[in-house]
Protein backbone atom coordinates (compact mmCIF):
# COMPACT_ATOMS: atom_id res chain seq x y z
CA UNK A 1 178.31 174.24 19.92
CA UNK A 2 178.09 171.56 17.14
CA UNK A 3 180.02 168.69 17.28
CA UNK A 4 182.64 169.51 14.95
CA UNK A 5 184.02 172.93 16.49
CA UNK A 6 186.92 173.14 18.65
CA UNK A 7 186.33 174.22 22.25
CA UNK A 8 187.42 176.98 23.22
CA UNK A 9 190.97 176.80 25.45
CA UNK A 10 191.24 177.62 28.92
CA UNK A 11 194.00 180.19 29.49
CA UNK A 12 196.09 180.08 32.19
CA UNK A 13 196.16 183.92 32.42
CA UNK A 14 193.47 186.97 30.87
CA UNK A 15 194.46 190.37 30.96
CA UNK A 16 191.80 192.50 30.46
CA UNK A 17 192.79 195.97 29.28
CA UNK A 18 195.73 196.49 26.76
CA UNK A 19 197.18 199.38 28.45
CA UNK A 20 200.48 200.15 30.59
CA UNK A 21 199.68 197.64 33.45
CA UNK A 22 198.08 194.76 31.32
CA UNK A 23 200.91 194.81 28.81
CA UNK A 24 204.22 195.20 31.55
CA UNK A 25 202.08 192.12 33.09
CA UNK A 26 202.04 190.35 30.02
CA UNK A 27 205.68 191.71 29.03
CA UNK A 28 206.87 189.90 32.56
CA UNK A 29 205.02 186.79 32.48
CA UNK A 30 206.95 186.40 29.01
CA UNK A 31 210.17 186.51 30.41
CA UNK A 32 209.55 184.62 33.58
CA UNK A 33 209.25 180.75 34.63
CA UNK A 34 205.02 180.93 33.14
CA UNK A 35 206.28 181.82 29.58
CA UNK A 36 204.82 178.15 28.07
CA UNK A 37 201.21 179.42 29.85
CA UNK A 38 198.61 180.64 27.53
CA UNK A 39 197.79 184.15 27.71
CA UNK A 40 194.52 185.82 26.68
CA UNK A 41 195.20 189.36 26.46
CA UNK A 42 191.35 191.21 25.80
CA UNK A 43 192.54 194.79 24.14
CA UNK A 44 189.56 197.30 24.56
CA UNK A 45 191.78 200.40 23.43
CA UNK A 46 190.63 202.88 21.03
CA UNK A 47 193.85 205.04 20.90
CA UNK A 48 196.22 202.22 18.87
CA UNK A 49 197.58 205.45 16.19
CA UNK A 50 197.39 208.21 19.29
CA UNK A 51 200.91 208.93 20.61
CA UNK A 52 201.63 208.60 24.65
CA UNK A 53 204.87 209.20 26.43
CA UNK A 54 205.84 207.17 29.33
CA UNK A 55 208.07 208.92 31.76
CA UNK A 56 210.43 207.94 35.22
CA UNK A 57 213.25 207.99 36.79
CA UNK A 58 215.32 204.43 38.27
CA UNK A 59 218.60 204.47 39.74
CA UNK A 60 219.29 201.13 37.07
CA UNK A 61 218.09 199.55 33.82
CA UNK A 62 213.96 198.30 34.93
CA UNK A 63 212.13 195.42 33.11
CA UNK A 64 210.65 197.35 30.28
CA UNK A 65 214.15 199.29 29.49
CA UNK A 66 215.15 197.66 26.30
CA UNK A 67 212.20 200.04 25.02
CA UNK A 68 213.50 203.49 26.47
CA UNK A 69 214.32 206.13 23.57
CA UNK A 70 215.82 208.68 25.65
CA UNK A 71 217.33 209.77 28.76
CA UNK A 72 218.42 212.31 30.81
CA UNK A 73 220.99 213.04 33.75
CA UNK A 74 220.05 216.33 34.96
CA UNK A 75 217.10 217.80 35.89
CA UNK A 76 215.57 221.81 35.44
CA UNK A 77 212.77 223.32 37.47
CA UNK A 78 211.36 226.78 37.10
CA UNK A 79 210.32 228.31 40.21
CA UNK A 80 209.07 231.92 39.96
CA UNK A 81 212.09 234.17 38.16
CA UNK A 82 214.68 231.35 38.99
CA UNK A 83 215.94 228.38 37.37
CA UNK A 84 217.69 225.04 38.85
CA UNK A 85 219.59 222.76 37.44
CA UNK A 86 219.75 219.31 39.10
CA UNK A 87 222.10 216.99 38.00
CA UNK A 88 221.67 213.00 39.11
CA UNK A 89 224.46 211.25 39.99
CA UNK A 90 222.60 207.73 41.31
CA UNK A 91 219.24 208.00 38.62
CA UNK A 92 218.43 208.89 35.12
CA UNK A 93 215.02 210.10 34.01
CA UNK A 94 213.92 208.06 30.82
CA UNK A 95 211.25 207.67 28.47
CA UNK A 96 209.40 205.61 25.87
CA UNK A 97 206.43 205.38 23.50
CA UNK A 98 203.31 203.64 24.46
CA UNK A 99 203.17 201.83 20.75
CA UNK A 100 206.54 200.90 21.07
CA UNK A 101 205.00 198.93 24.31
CA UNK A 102 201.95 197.61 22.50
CA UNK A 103 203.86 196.92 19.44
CA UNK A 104 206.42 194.75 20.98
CA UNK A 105 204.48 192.88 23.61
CA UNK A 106 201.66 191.78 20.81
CA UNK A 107 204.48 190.38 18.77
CA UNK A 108 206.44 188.60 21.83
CA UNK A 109 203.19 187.14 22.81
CA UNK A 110 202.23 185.94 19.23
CA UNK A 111 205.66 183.62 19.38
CA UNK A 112 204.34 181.58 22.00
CA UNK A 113 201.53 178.99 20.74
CA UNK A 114 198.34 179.25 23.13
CA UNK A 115 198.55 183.06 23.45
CA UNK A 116 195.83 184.95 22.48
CA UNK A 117 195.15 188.79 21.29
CA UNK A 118 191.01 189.38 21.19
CA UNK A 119 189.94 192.84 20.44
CA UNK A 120 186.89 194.40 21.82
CA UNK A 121 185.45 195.33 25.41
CA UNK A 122 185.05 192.83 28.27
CA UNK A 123 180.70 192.88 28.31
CA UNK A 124 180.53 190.20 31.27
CA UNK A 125 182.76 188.87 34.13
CA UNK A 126 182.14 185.55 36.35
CA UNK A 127 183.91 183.55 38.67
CA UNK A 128 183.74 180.14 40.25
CA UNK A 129 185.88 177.70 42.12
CA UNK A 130 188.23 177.04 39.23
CA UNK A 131 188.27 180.17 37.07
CA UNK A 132 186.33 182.79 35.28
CA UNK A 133 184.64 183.25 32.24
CA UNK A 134 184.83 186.34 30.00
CA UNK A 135 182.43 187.82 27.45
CA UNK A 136 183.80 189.81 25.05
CA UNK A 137 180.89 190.12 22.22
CA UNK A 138 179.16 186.61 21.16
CA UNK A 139 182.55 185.11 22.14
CA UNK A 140 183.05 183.44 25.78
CA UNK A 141 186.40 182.55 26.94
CA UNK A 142 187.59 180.94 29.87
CA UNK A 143 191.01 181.78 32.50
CA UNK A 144 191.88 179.92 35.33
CA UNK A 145 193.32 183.91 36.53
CA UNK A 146 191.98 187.45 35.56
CA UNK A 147 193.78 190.32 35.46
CA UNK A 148 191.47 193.47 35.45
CA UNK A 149 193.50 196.92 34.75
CA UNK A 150 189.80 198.99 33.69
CA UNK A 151 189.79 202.01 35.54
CA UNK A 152 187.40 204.91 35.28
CA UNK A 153 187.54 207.87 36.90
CA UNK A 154 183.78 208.78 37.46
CA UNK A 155 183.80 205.18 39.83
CA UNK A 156 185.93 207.06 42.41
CA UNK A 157 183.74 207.93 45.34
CA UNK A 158 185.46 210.30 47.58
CA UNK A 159 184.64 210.35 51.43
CA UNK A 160 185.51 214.19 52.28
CA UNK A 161 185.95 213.01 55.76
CA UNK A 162 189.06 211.14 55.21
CA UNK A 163 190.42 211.79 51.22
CA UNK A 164 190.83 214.84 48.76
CA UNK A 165 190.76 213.93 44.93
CA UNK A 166 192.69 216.27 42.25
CA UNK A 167 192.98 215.30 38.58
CA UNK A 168 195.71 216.10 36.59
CA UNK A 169 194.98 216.86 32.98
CA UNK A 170 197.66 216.17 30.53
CA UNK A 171 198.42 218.12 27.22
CA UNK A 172 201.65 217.23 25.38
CA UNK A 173 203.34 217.76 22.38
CA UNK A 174 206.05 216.65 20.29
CA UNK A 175 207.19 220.16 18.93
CA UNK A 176 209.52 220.17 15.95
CA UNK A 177 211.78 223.62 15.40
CA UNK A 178 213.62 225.50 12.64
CA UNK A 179 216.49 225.73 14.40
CA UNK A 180 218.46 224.31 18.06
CA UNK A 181 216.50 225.22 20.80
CA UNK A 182 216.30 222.08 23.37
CA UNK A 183 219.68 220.90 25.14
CA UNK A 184 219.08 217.52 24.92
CA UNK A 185 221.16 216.53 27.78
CA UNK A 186 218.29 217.90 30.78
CA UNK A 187 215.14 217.26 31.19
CA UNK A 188 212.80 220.43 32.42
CA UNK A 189 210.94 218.73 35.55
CA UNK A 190 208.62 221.31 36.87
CA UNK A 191 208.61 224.91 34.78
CA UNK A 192 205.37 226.45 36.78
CA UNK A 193 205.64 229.54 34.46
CA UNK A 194 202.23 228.24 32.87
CA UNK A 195 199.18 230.79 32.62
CA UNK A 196 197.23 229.26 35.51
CA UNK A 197 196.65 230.22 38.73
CA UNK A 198 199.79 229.72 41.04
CA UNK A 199 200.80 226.37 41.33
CA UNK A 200 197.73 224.82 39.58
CA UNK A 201 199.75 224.27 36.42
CA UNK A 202 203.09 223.49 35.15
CA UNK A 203 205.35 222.71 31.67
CA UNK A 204 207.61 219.64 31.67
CA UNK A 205 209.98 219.40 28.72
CA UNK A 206 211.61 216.74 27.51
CA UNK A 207 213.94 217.45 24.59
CA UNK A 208 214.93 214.12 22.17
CA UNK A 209 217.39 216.37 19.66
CA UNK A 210 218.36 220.02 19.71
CA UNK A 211 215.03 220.66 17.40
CA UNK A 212 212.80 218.41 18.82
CA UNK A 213 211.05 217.32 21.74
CA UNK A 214 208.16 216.50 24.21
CA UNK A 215 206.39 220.05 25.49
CA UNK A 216 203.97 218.94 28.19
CA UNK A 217 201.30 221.25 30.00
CA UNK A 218 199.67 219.80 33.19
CA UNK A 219 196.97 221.47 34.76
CA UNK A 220 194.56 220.99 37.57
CA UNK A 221 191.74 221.95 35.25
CA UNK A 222 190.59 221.69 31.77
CA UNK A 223 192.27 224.37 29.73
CA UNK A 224 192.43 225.34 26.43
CA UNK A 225 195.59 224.26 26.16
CA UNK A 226 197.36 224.72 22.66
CA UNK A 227 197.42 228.66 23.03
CA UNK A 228 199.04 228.51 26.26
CA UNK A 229 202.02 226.05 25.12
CA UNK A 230 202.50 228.58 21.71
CA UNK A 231 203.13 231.44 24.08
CA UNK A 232 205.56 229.51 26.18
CA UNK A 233 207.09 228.06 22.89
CA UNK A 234 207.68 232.00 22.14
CA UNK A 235 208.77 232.76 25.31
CA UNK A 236 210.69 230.57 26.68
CA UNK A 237 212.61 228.93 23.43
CA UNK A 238 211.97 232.28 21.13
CA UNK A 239 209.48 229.85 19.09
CA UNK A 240 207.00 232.07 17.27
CA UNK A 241 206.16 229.42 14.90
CA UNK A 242 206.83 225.56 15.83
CA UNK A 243 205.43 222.46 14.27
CA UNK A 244 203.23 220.48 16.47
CA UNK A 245 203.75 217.01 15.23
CA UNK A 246 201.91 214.91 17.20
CA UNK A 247 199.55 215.11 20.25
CA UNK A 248 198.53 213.36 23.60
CA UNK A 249 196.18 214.33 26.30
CA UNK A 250 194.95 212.21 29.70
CA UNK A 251 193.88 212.80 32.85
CA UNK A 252 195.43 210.99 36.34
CA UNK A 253 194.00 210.98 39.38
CA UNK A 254 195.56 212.40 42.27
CA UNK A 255 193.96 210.46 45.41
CA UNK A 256 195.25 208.86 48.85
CA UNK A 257 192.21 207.03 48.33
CA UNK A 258 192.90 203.20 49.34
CA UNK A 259 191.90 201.24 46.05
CA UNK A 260 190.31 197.56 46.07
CA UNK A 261 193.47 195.33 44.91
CA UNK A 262 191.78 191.91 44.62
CA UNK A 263 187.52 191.47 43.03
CA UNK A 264 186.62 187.59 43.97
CA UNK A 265 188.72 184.62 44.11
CA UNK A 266 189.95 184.69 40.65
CA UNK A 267 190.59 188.24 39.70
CA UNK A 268 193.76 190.64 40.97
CA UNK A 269 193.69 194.59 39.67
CA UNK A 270 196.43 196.20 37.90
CA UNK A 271 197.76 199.81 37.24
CA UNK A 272 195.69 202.63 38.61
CA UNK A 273 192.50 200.33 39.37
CA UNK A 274 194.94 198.88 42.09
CA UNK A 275 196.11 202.25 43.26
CA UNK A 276 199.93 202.33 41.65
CA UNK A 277 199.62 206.05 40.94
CA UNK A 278 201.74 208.07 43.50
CA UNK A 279 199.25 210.09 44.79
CA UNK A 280 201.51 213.36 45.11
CA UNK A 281 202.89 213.01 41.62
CA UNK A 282 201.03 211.31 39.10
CA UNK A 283 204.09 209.22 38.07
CA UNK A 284 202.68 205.29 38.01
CA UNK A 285 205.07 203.54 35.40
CA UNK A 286 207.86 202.33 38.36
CA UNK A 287 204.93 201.02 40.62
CA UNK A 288 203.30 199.38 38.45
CA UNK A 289 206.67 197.72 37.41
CA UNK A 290 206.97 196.40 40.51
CA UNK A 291 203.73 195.86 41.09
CA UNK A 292 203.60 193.26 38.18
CA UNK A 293 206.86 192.00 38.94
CA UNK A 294 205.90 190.93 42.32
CA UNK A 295 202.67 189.07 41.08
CA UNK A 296 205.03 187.40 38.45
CA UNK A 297 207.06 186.24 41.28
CA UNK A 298 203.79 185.31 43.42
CA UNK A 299 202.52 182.82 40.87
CA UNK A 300 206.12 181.66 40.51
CA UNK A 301 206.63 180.70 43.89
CA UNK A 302 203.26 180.42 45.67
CA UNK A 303 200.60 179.43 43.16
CA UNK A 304 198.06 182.45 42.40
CA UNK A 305 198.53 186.28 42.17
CA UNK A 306 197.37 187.46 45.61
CA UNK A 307 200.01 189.63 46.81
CA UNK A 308 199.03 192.84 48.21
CA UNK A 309 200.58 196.12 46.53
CA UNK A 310 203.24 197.63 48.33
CA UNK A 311 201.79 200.24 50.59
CA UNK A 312 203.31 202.16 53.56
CA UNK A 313 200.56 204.10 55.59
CA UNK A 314 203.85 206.42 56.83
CA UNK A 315 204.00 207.64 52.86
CA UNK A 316 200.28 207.33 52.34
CA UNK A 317 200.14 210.20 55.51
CA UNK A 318 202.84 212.51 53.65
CA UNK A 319 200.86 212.11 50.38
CA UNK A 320 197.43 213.23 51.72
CA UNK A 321 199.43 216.15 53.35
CA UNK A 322 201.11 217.35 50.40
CA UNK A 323 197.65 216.86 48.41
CA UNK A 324 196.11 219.12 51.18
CA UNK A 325 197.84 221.73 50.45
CA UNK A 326 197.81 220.92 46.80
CA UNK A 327 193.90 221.42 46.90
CA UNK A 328 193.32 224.09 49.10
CA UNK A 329 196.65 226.15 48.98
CA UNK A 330 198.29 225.30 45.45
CA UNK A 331 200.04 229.20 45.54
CA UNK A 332 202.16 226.55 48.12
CA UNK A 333 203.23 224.03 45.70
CA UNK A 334 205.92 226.14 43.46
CA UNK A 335 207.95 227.02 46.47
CA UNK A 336 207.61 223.54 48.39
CA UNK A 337 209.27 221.62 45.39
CA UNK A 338 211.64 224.71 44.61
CA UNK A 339 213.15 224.59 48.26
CA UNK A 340 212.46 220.35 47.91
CA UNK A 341 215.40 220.62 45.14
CA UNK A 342 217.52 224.10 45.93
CA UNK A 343 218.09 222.16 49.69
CA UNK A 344 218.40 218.83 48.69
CA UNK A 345 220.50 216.81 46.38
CA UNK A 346 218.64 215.44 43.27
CA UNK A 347 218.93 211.56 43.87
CA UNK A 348 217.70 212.30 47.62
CA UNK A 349 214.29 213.86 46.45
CA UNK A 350 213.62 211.09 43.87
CA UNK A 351 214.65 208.43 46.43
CA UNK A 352 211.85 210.08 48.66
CA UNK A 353 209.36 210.57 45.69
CA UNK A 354 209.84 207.11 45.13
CA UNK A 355 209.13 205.91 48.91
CA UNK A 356 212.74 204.44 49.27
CA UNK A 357 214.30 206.95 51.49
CA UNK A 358 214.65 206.13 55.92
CA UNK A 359 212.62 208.22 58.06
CA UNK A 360 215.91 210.14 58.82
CA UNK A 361 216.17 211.12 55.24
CA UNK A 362 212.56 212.24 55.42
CA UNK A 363 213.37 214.19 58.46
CA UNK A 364 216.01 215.58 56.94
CA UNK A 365 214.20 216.47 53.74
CA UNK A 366 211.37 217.91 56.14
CA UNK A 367 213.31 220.16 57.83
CA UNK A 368 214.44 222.18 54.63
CA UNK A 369 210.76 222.91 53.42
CA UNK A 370 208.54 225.32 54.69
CA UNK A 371 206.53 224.35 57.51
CA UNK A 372 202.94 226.21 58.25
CA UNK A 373 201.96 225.31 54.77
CA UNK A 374 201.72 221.63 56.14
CA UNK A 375 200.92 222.72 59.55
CA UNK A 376 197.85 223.98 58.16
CA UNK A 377 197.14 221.23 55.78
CA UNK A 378 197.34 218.50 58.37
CA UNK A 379 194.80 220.52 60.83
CA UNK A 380 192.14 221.04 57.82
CA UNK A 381 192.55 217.46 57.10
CA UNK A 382 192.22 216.18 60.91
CA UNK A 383 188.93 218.68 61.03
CA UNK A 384 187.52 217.23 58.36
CA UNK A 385 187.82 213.56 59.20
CA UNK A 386 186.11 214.09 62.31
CA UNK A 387 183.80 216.29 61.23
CA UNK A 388 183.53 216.26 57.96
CA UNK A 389 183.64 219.33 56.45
């Protein structure tokens, strides 16, 4: 460096990954005590234009809810020839746009002198005793704390002795009709009338007007998935011929695989690289919520970000069970989550989707679903961690 550049800063935080986790981080750490400490957010992402929906339920207005575009108070599921409507009475199921996200996060951070956007993928990553220092290109910055939210999903190694690994593959569209077809006051949770095998696909609709809305196949496998959402267009809604205005697609793991939370003395992992996907589910935005929120609150109070994700090994247990059966009997699924909702009210099963329910509210909840399904799910899984296979 010649004499007359500038060194570079050192930032009190770097984010690496512009995604869901990196940016609620950097959203929180805006609005908290640290909002005068420089930022350096590194933004990797090659999807900027591509549209993504972000999905969950809260029983009260969450962190990021000044972004929500629409919400629901009742929930439908499709089991077989029967429907179920669920109305909420404690939640409501919401939902926003990624961009919106990106969009307003880049701009609160650019308020704040010190804060820095850098675009382009983190090349090299070292600690020391005081910090790190990031490569991103020719350029070398320095952070006193890293937060790493890269995930990938061929890095998962799964040990068949102890964890089963599903992926979810995501196909969604915003679908735009000639006339009302959506009720825009419920949300369609689970509709498993998709052409898969039982139980190893589903729709999930989420309508934002009477002509327009969110039509979202998930599926086990890779599918060719356009043809199968125009035949449930026609018969479900009557929709021979819908616009498709936009398009998303992903793929979320489905693992009670424990994830690494912390990487060195410097550097704490975010979002799915620190395991805040419910593993039964796929739903990840309320975790990782409070997941951020409680390193926000760790820095505040004790000094670095070291606080270990909430986990409870009671909830990890039901979550390998119900992905047992998910793997090797999926015919199961439609029936455990229609008698989960007939038998239960709405608010209950979310409280116990979200891991905030007593055990005698899981008992309770137990005792209305079918039982050998998990009886045999819970002896294949004890066979195969001690004998793995």
């Amino acid at each position: 460096m010649s004499s007359t550049e500038e060194p570079e800063p050192v930032y009190e935080f770097a984010i690496v990954g512009a995604g869901v986790s990196g940016l609620c981080l950097a959203w929180l750490l805006g609005e908290s005590s640290l909002a005068d400490r420089p930022i350096l957010l590194i933004d990797g992402a090659r999807d900027d234009d591509e549209l993504r929906t972000l999905s969950f339920w809260s029983p009260g207005p969450m962190s990021l809810e000044a972004l929500v575009k629409h919400h629901w108070s009742t929930l439908r599921l499709h089991v077989g020839d029967t429907g179920h409507d669920a109305p909420m009475t404690e939640h409501t199921y919401r939902t926003f746009f990624f961009a919106d996200l990106q969009r307003e996060t880049k701009a609160r951070l650019a308020k704040r002198p010190g804060n820095r956007v850098v675009l382009g993928r983190l090349t090299e990553l070292k600690q020391d005793a005081d910090g790190a220092s990031l490569t991103v290109g020719d350029a070398t910055f320095r952070a006193r704390w890293v937060f790493d939210s890269r995930f990938r999903l061929k890095d998962l190694e799964v040990d068949r002795r102890r964890w089963h690994l599903l992926n979810q593959h995501f196909h969604g569209w915003i679908v735009r009709a000639d006339r009302d077809v959506f009720d825009p006051s419920m949300a369609t949770l689970l509709d498993f009338r998709a052409e898969t095998p039982p139980g190893t696909g589903f729709f999930y609709v989420l309508p934002f007007s009477p002509r327009e809305g969110l039509v979202e196949l998930v599926t086990l496998e890779r599918v060719d998935a356009e043809p199968m959402l125009r035949r449930y267009l026609a018969r479900v809604f009557g929709l021979e011929s819908a616009e498709l205005v936009d398009r998303e697609a992903g793929v979320s793991p489905m693992t009670d695989q424990p994830f690494d939370w912390r990487e060195g003395p410097r550097v704490r992992r975010l979002g799915i690289a620190a395991g805040r996907v419910k593993p039964s589910t796929g739903y990840a935005l309320t975790r990782i919520a409070d997941d951020c929120a409680s390193i926000v609150r760790s820095l505040e109070t004790d000094g670095h970000p070291f606080v270990a994700p909430s986990r409870s090994r009671f909830y990890r247990f039901l979550d390998a069970v119900l992905l047992e059966v998910w793997a090797a009997a999926p015919a199961e699924i439609p029936p455990i989550f229609g008698a989960m909702f007939l038998r239960n009210p709405a608010d209950r099963v979310l409280r116990f989707l979200d891991e905030r329910t007593s055990f005698f509210e899981v008992l309770r909840m137990i005792l209305t679903l079918p039982k050998m399904p998990f009886v045999r799910a819970v002896f294949r899984r004890w066979r195969r961690r001690l004998l793995g296979w």
